[in-house]
N, C-alpha and C. Protein backbone atom coordinates (compact mmCIF):
# COMPACT_ATOMS: atom_id res chain seq x y z
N UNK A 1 -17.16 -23.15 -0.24
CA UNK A 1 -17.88 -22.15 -1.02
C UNK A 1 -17.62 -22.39 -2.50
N UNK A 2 -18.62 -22.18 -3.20
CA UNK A 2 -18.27 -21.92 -4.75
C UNK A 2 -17.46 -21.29 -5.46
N UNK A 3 -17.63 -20.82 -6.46
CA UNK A 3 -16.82 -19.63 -7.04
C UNK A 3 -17.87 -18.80 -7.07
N UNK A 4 -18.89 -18.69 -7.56
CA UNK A 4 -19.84 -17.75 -7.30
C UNK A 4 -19.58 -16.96 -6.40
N UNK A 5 -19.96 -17.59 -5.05
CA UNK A 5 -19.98 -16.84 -4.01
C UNK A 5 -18.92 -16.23 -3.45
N UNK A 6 -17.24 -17.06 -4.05
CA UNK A 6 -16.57 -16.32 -3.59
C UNK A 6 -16.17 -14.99 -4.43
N UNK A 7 -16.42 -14.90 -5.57
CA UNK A 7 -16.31 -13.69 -6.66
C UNK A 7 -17.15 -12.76 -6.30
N UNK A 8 -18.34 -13.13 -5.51
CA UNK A 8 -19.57 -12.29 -4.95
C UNK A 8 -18.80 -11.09 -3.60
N UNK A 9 -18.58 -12.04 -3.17
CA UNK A 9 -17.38 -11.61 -1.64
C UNK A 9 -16.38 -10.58 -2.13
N UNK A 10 -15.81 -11.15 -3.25
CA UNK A 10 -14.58 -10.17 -3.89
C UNK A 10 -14.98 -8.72 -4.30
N UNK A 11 -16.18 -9.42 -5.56
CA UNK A 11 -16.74 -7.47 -5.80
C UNK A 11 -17.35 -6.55 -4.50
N UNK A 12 -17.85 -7.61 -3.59
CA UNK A 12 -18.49 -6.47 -2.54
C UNK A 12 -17.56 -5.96 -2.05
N UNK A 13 -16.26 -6.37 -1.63
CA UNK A 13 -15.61 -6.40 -0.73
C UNK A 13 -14.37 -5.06 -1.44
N UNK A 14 -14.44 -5.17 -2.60
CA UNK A 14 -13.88 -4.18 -3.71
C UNK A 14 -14.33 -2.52 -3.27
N UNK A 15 -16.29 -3.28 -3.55
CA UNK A 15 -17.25 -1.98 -3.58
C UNK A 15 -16.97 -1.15 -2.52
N UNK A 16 -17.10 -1.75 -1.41
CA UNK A 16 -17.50 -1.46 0.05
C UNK A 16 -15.87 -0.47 0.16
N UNK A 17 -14.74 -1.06 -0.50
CA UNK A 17 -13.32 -0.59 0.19
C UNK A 17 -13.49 0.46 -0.52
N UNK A 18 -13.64 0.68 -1.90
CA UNK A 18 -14.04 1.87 -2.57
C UNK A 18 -14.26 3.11 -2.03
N UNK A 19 -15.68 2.41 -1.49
CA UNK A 19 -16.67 3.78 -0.72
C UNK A 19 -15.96 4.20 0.25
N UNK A 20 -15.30 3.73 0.57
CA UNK A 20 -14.62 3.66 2.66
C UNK A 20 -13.71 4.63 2.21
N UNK A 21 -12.89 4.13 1.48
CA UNK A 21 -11.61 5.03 0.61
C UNK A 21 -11.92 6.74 0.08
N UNK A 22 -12.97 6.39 -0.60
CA UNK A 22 -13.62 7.84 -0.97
C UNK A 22 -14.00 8.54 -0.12
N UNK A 23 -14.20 8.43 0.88
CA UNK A 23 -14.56 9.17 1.73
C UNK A 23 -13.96 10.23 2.84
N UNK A 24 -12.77 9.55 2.64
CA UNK A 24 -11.73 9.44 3.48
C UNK A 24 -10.94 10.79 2.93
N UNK A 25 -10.90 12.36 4.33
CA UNK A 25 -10.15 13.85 3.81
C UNK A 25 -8.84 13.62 3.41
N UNK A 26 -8.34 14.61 2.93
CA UNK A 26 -7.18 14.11 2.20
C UNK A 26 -6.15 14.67 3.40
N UNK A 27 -6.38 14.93 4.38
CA UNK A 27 -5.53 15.21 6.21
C UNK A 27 -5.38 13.62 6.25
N UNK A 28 -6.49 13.20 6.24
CA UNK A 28 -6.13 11.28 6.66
C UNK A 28 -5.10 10.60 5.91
N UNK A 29 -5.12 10.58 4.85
CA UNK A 29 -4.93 9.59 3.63
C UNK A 29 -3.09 9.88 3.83
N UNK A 30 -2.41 10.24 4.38
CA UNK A 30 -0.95 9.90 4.81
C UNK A 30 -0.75 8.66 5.99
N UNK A 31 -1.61 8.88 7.12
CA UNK A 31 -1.82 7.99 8.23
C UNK A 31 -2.48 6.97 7.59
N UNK A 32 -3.07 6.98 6.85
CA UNK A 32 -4.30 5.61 6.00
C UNK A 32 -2.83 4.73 5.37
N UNK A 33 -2.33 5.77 4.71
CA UNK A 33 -1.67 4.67 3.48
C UNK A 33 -0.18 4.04 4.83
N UNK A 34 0.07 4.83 5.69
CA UNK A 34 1.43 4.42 6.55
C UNK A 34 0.42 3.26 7.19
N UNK A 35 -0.51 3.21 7.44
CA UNK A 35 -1.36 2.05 8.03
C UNK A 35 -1.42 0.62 7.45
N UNK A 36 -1.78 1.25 5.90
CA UNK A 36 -1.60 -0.17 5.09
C UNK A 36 -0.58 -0.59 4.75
N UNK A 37 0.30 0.27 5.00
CA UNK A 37 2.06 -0.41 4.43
C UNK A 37 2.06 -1.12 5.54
N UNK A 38 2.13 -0.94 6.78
CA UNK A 38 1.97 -1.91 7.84
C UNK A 38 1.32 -3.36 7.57
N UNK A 39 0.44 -3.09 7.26
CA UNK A 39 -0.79 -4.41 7.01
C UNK A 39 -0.10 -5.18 5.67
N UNK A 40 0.48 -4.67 4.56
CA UNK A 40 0.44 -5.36 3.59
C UNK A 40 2.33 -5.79 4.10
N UNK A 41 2.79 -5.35 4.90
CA UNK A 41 4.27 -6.28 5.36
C UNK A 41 4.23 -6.95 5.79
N UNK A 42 3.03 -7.12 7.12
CA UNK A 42 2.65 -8.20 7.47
C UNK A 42 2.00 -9.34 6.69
N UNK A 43 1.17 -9.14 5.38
CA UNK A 43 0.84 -10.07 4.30
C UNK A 43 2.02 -10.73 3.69
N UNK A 44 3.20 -9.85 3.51
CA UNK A 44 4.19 -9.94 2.56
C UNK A 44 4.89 -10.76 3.53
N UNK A 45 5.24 -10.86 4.78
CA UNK A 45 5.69 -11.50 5.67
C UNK A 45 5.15 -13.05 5.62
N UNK A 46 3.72 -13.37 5.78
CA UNK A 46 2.83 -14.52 5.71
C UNK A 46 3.10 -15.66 4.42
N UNK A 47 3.20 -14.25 3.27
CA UNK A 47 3.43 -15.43 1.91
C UNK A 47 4.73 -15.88 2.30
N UNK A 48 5.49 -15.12 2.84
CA UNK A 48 7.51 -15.59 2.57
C UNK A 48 7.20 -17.01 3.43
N UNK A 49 6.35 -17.25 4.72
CA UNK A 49 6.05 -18.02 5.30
C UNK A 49 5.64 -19.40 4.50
N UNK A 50 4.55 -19.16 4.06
CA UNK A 50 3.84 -19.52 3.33
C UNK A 50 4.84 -20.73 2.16
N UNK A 51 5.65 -19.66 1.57
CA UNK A 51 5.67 -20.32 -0.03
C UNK A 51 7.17 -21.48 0.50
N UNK A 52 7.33 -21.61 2.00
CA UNK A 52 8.14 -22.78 2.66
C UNK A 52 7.73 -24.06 2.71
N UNK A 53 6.16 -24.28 3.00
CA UNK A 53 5.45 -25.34 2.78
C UNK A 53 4.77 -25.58 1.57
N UNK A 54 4.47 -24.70 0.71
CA UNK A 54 4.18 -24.99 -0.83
C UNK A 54 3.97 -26.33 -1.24
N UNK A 55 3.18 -26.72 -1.72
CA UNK A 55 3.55 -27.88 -2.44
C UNK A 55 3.16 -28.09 -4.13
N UNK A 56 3.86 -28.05 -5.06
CA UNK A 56 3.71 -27.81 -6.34
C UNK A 56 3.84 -26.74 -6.93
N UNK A 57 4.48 -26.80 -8.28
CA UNK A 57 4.54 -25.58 -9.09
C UNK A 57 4.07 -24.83 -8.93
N UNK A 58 2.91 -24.93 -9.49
CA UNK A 58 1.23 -23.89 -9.28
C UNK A 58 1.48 -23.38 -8.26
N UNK A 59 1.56 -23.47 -7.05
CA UNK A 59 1.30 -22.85 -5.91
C UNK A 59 2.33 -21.78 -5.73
N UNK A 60 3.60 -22.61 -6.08
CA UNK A 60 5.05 -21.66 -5.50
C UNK A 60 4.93 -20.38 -6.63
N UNK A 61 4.61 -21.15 -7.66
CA UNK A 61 4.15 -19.92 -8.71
C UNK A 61 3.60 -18.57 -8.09
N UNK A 62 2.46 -18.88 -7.87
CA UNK A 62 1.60 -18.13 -7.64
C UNK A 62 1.73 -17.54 -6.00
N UNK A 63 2.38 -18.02 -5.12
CA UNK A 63 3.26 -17.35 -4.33
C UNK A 63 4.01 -16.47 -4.05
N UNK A 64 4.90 -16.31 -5.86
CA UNK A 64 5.83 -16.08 -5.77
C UNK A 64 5.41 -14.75 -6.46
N UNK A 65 4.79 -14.59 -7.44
CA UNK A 65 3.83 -13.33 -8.01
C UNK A 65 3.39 -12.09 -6.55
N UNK A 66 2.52 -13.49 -5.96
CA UNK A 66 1.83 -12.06 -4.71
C UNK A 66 3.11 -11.73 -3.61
N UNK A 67 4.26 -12.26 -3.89
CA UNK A 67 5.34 -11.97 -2.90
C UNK A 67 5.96 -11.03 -3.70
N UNK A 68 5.84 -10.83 -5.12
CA UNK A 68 6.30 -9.97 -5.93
C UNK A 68 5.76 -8.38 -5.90
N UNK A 69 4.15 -8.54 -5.91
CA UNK A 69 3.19 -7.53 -5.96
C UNK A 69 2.79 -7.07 -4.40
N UNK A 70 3.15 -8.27 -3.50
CA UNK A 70 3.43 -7.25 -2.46
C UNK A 70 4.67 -6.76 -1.92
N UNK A 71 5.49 -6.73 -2.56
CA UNK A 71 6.86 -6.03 -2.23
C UNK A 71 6.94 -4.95 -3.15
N UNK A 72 6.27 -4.70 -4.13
CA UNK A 72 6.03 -3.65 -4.86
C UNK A 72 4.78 -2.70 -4.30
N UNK A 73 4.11 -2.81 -3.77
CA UNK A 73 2.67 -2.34 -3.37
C UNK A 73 3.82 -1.30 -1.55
N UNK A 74 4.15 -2.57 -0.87
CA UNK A 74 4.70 -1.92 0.15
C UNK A 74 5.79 -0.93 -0.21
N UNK A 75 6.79 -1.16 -0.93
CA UNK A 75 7.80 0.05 -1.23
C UNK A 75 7.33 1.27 -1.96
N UNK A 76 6.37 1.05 -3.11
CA UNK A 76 5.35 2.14 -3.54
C UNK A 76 4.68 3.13 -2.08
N UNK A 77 4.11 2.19 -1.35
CA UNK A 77 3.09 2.67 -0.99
C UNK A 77 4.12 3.48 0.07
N UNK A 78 5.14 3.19 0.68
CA UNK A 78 6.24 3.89 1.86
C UNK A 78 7.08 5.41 0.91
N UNK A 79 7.11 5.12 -0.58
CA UNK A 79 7.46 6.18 -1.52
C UNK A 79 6.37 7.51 -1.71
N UNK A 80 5.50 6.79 -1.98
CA UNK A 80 4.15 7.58 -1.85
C UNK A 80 3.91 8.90 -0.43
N UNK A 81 3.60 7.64 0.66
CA UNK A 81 3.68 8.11 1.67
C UNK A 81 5.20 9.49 2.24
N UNK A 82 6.12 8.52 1.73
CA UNK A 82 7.26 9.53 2.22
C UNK A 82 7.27 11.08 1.05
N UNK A 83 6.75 10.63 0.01
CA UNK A 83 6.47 12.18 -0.65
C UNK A 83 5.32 12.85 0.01
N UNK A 84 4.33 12.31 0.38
CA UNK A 84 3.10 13.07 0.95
C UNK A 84 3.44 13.53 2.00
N UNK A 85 4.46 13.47 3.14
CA UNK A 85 4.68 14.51 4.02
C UNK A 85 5.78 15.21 4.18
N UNK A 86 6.59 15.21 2.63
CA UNK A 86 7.37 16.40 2.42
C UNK A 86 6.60 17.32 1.65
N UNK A 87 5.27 17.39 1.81
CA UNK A 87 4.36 18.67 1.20
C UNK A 87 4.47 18.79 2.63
N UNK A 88 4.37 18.42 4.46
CA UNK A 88 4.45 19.28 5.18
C UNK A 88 5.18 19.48 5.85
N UNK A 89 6.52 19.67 4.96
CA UNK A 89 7.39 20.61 5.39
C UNK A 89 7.71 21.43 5.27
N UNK A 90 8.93 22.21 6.28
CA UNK A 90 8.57 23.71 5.66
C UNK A 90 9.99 23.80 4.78
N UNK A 91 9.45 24.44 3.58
CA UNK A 91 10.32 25.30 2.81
C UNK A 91 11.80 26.26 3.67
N UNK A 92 13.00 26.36 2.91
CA UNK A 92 14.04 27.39 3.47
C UNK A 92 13.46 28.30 2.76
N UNK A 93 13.31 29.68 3.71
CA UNK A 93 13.25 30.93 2.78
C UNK A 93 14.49 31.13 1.54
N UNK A 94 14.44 31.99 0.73
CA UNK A 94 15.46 32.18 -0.47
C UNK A 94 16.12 33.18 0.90
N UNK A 95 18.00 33.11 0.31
CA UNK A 95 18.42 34.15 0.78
C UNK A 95 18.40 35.28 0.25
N UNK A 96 18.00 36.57 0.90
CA UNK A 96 18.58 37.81 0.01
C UNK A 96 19.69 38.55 -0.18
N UNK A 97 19.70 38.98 -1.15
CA UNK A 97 21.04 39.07 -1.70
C UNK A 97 21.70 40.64 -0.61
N UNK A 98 22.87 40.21 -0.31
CA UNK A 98 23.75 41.54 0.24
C UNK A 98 23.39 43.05 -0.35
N UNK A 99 22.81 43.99 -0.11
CA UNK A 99 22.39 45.22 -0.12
C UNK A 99 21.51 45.75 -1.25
N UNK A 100 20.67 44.41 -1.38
CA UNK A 100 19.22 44.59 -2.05
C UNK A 100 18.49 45.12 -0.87
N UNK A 101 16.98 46.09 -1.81
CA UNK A 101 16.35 46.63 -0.82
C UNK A 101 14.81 45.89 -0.60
């Protein structure tokens, strides 16, 4: 493929995740994002693979960036996630005080 076409692939593929994303109640979007932390460990897993057979600067370089940005993306995204379902928990009531009425 060209570059054209593959930059073509990229913005649709941007667009399309966009829309999918937007759409999506905000009940979902805890199970969505614990979904993609899954998916992007398994990416993050592939490059560590990956940057063993490397061959050249350039490459290990640039290996070594998306092994960067996805180890940041996954611990974000498990931080994220782990704050979004301590909104459903429940609160301790306050205690009241000894012989308030």
């Amino acid at each position: 493929m060209d570059l054209i076409t593959e930059l073509t692939i990229l913005v649709l593929a941007a667009f399309v995740g966009f829309e999918v994303i937007s759409k999506v109640p905000n009940t979902l979007h805890t199970p969505l994002m614990s979904a993609t932390n899954a998916i992007h460990g398994i990416v993050l897993l592939g490059g560590i693979l990956v940057i063993g057979s490397a061959e050249g600067f350039f490459n290990k370089a640039v290996l070594v960036v998306a092994i960067a940005f996805g180890t940041i993306n996954v611990v974000g995204g498990f931080l994220v996630t782990d704050r979004m379902l301590e909104m459903f928990k429940k609160r301790p009531e306050p205690k009241k005080a000894e012989g308030a009425k």
